[in-house]
N, C-alpha and C. Protein backbone atom coordinates (compact mmCIF):
# COMPACT_ATOMS: atom_id res chain seq x y z
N UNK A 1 54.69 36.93 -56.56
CA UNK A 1 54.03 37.53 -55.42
C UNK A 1 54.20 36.60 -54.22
N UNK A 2 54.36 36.92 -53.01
CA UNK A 2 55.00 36.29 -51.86
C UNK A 2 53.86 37.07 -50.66
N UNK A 3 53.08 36.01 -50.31
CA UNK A 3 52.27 35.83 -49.23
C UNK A 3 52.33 35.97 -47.83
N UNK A 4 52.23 36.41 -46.71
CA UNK A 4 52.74 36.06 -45.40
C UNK A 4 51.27 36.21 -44.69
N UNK A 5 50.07 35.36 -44.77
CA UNK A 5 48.93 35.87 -44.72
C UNK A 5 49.31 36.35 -43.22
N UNK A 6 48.07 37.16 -42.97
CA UNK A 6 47.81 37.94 -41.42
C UNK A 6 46.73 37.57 -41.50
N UNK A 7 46.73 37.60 -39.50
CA UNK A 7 45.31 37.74 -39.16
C UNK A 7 45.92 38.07 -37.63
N UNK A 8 45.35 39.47 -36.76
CA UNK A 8 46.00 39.65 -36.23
C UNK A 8 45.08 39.77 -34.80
N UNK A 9 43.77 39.11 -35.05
CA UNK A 9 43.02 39.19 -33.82
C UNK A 9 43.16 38.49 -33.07
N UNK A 10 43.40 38.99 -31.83
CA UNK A 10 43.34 37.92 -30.73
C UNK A 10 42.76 38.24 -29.62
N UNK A 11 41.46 37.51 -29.28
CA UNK A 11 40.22 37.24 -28.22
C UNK A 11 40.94 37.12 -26.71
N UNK A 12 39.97 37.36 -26.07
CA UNK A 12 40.22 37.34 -24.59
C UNK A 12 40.34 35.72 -24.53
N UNK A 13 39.86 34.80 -25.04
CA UNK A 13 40.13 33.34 -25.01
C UNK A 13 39.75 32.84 -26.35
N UNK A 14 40.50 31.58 -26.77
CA UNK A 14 40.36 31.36 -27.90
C UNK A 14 39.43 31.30 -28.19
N UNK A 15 38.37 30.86 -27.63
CA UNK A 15 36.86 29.91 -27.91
C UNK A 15 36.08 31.43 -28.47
N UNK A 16 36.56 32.56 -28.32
CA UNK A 16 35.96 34.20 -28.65
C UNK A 16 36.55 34.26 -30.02
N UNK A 17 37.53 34.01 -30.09
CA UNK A 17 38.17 33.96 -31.89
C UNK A 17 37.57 33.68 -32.80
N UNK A 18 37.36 34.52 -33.84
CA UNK A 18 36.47 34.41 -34.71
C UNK A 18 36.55 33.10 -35.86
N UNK A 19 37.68 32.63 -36.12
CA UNK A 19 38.60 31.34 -36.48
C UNK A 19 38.15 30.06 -35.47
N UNK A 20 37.63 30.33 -34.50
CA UNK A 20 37.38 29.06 -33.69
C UNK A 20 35.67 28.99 -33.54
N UNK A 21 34.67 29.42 -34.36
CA UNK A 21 33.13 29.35 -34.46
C UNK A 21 33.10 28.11 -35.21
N UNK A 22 31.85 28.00 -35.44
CA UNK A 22 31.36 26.65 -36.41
C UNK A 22 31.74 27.03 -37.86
N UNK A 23 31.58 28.49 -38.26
CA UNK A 23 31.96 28.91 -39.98
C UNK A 23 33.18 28.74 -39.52
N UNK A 24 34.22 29.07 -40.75
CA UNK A 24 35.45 29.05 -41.14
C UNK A 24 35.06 30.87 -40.94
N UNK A 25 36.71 31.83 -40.54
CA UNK A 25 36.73 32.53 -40.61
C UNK A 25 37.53 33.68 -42.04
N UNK A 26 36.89 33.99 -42.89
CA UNK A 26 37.04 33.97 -44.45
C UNK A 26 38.20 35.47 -44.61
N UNK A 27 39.03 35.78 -45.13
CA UNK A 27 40.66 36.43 -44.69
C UNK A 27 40.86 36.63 -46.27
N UNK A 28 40.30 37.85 -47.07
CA UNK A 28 40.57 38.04 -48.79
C UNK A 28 41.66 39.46 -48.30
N UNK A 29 42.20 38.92 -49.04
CA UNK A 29 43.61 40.10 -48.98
C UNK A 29 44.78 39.87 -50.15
N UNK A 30 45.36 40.49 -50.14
CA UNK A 30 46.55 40.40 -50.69
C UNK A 30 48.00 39.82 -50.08
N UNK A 31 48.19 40.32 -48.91
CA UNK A 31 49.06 40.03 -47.91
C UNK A 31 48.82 39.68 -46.38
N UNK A 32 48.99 39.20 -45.86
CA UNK A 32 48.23 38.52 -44.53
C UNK A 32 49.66 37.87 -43.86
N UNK A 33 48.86 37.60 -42.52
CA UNK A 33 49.73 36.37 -41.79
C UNK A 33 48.12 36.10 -41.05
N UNK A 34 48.45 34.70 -40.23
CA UNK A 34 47.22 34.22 -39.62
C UNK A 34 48.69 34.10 -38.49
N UNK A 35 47.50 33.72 -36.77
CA UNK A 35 48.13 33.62 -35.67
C UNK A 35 47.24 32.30 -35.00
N UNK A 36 47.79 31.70 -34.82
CA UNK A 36 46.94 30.88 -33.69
C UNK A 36 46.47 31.43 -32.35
N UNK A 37 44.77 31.35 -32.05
CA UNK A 37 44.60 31.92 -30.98
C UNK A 37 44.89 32.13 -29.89
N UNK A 38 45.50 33.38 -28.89
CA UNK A 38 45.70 33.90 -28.08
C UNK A 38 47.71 33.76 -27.90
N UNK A 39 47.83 33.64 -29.16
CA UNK A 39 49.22 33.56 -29.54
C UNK A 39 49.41 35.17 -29.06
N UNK A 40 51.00 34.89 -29.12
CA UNK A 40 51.52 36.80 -28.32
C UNK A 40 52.82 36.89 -28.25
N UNK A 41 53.38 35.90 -28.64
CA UNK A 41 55.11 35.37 -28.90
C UNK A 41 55.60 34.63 -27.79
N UNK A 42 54.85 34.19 -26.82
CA UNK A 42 54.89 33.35 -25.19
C UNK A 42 53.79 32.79 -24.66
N UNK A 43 52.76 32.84 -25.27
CA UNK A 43 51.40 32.52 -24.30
C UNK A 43 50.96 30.81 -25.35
N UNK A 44 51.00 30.08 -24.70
CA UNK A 44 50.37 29.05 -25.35
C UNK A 44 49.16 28.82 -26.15
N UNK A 45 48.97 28.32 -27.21
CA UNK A 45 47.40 28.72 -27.48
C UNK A 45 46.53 28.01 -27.40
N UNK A 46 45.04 27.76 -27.01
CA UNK A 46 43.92 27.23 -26.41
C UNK A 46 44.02 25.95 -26.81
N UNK A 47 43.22 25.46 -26.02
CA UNK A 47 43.18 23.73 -25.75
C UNK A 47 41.75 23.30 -26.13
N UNK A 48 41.74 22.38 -26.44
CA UNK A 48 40.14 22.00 -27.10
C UNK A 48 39.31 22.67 -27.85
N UNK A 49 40.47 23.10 -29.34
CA UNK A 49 39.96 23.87 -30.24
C UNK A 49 39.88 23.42 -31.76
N UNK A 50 38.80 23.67 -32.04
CA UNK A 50 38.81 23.38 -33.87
C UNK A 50 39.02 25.00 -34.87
N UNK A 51 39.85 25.28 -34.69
CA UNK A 51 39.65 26.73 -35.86
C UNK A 51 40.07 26.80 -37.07
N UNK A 52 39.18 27.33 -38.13
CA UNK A 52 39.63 27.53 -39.08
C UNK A 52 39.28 28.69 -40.05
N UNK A 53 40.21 28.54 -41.12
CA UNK A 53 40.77 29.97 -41.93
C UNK A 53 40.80 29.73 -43.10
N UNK A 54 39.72 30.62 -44.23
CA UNK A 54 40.08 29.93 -45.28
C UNK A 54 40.35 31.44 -45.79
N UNK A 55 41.67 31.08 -46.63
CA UNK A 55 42.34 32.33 -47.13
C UNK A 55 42.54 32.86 -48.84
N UNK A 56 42.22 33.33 -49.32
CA UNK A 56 41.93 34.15 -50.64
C UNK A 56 42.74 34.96 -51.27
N UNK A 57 43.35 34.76 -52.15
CA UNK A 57 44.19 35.81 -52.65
C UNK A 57 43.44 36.46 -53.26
N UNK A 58 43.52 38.10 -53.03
CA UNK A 58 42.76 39.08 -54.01
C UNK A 58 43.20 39.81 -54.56
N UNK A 59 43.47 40.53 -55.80
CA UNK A 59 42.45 40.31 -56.49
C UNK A 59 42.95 37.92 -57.00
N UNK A 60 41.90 37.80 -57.65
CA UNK A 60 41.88 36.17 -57.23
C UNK A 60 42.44 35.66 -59.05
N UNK A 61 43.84 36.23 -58.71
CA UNK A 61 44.89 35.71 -59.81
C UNK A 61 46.47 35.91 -58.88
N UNK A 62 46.87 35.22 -59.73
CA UNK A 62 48.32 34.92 -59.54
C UNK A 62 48.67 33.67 -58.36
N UNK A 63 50.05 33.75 -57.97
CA UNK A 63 50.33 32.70 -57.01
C UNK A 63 50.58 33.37 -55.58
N UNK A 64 50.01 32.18 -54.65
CA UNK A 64 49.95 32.47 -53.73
C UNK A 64 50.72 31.43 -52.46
N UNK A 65 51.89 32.12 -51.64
CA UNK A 65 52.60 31.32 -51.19
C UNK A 65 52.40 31.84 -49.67
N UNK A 66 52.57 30.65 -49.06
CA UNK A 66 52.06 30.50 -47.87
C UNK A 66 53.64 30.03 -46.72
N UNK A 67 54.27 30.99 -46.03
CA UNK A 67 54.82 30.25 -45.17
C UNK A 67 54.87 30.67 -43.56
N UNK A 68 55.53 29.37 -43.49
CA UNK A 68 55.06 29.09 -41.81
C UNK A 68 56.77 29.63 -41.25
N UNK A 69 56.31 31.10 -40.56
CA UNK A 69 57.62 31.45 -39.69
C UNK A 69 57.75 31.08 -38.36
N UNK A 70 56.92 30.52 -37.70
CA UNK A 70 57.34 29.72 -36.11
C UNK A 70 55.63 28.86 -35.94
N UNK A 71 56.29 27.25 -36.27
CA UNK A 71 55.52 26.47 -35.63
C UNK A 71 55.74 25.62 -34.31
N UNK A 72 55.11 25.56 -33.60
CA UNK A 72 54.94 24.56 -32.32
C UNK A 72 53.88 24.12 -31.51
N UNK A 73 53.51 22.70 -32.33
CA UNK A 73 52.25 22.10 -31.62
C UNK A 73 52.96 20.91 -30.83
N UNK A 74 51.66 20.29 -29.97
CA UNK A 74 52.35 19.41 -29.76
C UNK A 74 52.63 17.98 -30.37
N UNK A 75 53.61 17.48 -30.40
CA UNK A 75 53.88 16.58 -31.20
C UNK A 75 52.80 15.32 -30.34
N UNK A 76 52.25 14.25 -31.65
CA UNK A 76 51.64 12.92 -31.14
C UNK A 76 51.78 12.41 -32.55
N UNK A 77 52.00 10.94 -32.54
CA UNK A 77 52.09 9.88 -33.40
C UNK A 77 50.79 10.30 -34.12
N UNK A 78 51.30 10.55 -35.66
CA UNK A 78 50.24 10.47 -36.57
C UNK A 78 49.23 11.96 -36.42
N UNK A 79 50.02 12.92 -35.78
CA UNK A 79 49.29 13.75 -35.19
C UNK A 79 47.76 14.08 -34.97
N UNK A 80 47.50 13.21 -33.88
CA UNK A 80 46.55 12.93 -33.34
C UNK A 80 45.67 13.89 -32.24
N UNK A 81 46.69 14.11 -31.59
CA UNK A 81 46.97 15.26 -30.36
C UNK A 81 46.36 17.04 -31.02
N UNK A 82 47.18 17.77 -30.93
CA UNK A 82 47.06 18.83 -32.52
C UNK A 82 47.70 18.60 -33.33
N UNK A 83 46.94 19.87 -33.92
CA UNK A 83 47.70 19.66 -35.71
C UNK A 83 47.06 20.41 -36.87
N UNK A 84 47.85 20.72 -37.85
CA UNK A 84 47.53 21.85 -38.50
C UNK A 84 47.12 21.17 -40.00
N UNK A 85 45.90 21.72 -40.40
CA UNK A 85 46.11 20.55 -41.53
C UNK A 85 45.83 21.56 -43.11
N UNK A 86 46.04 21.28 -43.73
CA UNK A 86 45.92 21.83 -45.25
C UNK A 86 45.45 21.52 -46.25
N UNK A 87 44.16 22.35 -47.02
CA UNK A 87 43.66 21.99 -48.06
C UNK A 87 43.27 22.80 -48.87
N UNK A 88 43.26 22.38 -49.92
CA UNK A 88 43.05 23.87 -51.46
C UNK A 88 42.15 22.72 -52.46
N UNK A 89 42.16 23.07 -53.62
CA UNK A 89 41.14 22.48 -54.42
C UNK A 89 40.06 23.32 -54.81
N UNK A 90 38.96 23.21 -55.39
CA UNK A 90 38.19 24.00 -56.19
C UNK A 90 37.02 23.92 -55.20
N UNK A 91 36.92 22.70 -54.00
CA UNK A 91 35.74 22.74 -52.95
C UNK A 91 36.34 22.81 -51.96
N UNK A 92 38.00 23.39 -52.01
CA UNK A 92 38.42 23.10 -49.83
C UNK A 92 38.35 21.85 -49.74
N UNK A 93 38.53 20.88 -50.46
CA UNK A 93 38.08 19.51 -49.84
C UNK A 93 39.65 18.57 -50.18
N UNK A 94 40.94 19.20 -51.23
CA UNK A 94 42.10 18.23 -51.32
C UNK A 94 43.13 18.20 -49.85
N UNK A 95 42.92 17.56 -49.40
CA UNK A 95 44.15 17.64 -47.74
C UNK A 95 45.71 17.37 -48.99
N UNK A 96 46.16 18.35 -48.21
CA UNK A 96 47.43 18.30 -48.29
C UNK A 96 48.73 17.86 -47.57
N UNK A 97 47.91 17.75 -45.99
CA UNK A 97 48.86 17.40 -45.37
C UNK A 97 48.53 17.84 -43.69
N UNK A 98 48.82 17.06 -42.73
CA UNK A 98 48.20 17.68 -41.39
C UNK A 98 50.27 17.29 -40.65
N UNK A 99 50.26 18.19 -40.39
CA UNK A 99 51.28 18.37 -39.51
C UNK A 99 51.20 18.81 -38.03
N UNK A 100 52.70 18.54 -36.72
CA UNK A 100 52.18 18.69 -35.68
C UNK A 100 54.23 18.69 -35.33
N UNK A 101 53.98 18.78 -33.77
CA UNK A 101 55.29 19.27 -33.35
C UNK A 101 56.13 20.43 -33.81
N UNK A 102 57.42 20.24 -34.05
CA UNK A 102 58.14 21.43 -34.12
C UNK A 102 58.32 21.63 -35.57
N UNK A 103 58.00 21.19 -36.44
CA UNK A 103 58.52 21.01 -37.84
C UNK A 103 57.40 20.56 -38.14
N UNK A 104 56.91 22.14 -38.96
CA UNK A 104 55.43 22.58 -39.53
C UNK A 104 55.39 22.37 -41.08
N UNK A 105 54.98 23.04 -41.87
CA UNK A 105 54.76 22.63 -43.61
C UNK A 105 55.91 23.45 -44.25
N UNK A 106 55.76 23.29 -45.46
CA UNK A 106 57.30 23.44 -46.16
C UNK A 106 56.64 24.67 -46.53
N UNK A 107 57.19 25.37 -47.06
CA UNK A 107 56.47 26.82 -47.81
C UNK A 107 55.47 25.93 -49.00
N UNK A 108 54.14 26.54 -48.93
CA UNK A 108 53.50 26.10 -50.03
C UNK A 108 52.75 26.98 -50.54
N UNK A 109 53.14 26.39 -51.92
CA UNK A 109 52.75 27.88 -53.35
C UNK A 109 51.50 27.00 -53.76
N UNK A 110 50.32 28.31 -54.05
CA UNK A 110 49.14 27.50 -54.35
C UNK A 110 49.26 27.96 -56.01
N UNK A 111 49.04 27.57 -57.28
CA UNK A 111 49.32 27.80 -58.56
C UNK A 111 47.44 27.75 -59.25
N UNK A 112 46.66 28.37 -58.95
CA UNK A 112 45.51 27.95 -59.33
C UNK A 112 44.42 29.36 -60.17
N UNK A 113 43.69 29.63 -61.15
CA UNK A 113 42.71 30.32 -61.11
C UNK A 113 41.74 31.14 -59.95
N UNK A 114 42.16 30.21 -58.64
CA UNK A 114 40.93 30.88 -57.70
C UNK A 114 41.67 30.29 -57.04
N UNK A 115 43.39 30.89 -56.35
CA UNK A 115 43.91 30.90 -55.15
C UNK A 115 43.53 31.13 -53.99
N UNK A 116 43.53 30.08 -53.37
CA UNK A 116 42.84 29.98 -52.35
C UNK A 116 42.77 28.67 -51.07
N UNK A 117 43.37 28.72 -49.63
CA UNK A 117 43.61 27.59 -48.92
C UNK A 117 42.63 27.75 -47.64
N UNK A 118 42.29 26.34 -47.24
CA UNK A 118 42.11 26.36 -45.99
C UNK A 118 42.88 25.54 -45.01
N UNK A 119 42.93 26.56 -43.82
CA UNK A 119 43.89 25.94 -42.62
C UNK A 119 43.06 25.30 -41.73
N UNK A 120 43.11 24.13 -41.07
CA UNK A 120 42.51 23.85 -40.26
C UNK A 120 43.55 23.34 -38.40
N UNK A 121 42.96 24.63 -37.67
CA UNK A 121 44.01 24.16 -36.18
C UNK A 121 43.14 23.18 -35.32
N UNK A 122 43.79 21.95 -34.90
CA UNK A 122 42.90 21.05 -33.45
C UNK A 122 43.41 21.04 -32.81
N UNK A 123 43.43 21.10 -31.62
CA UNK A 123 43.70 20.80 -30.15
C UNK A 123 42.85 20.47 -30.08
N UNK A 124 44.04 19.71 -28.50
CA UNK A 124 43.54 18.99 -27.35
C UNK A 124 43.01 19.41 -25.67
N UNK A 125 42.83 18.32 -24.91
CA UNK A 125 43.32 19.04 -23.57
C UNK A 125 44.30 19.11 -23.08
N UNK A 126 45.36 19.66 -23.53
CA UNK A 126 46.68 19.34 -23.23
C UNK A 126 46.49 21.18 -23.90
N UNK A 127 48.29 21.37 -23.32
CA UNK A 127 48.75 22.92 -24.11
C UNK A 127 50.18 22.75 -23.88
N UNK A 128 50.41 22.67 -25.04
CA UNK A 128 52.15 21.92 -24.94
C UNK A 128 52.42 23.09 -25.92
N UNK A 129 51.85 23.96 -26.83
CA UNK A 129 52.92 24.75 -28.18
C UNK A 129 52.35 26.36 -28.06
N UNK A 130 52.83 26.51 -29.31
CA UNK A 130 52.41 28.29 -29.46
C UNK A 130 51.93 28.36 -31.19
């Protein structure tokens, strides 16, 4: 089974995105994609943002693969600046990896009983990607 999660809302400004509140915004599906806010295939997306997505395969068996078809944050040493970060585990709590610039995560297959990831997006004050 091959994943492309969705999420296809996009707010009059990011800070309205339901992905950018204090909860995590919770996405049970089968097939999906997620968007970074106020993404549109040209519009940069918000600056001084924490959002996140935690995503569910349902029904909550099999594997669940996750890939990234166009990333661009902006790049900073150690990605400091933004950056996209990744975690699965049985509490959301194993990081997998925080990436940034043009060269985002590799395709990743989650192999677990209770498939299931969270994404986490940060920005800055800066708006350098999409």
């Amino acid at each position: 089974m091959t994943i492309d999660w969705v999420y296809d809302h996009i707010g009059q400004n990011a800070g309205s995105d339901p992905a950018c509140r204090a909860e995590p915004k919770r996405i049970e599906a089968v097939r999906g994609y997620v968007k970074s806010p106020l993404y549109d295939g040209s519009s940069p997306y918000g600056y001084n943002q924490h959002c996140h997505w935690i995503v569910s395969l349902t029904p909550r068996k099999g594997l669940m693969v996750i890939k990234f078809t166009e990333f661009e944050l902006e790049y900073s040493k150690n990605c400091r600046a933004d950056s996209l970060s990744i975690y699965d585990g049985k509490d959301l709590d194993v990081h997998r990896g925080t990436w940034c610039g043009v060269s985002g995560p590799p395709q990743y297959i989650i192999d677990s009983p209770n498939p299931e990831v969270k994404l986490v997006l940060k920005t800055n004050a800066d708006n350098n990607g999409q």
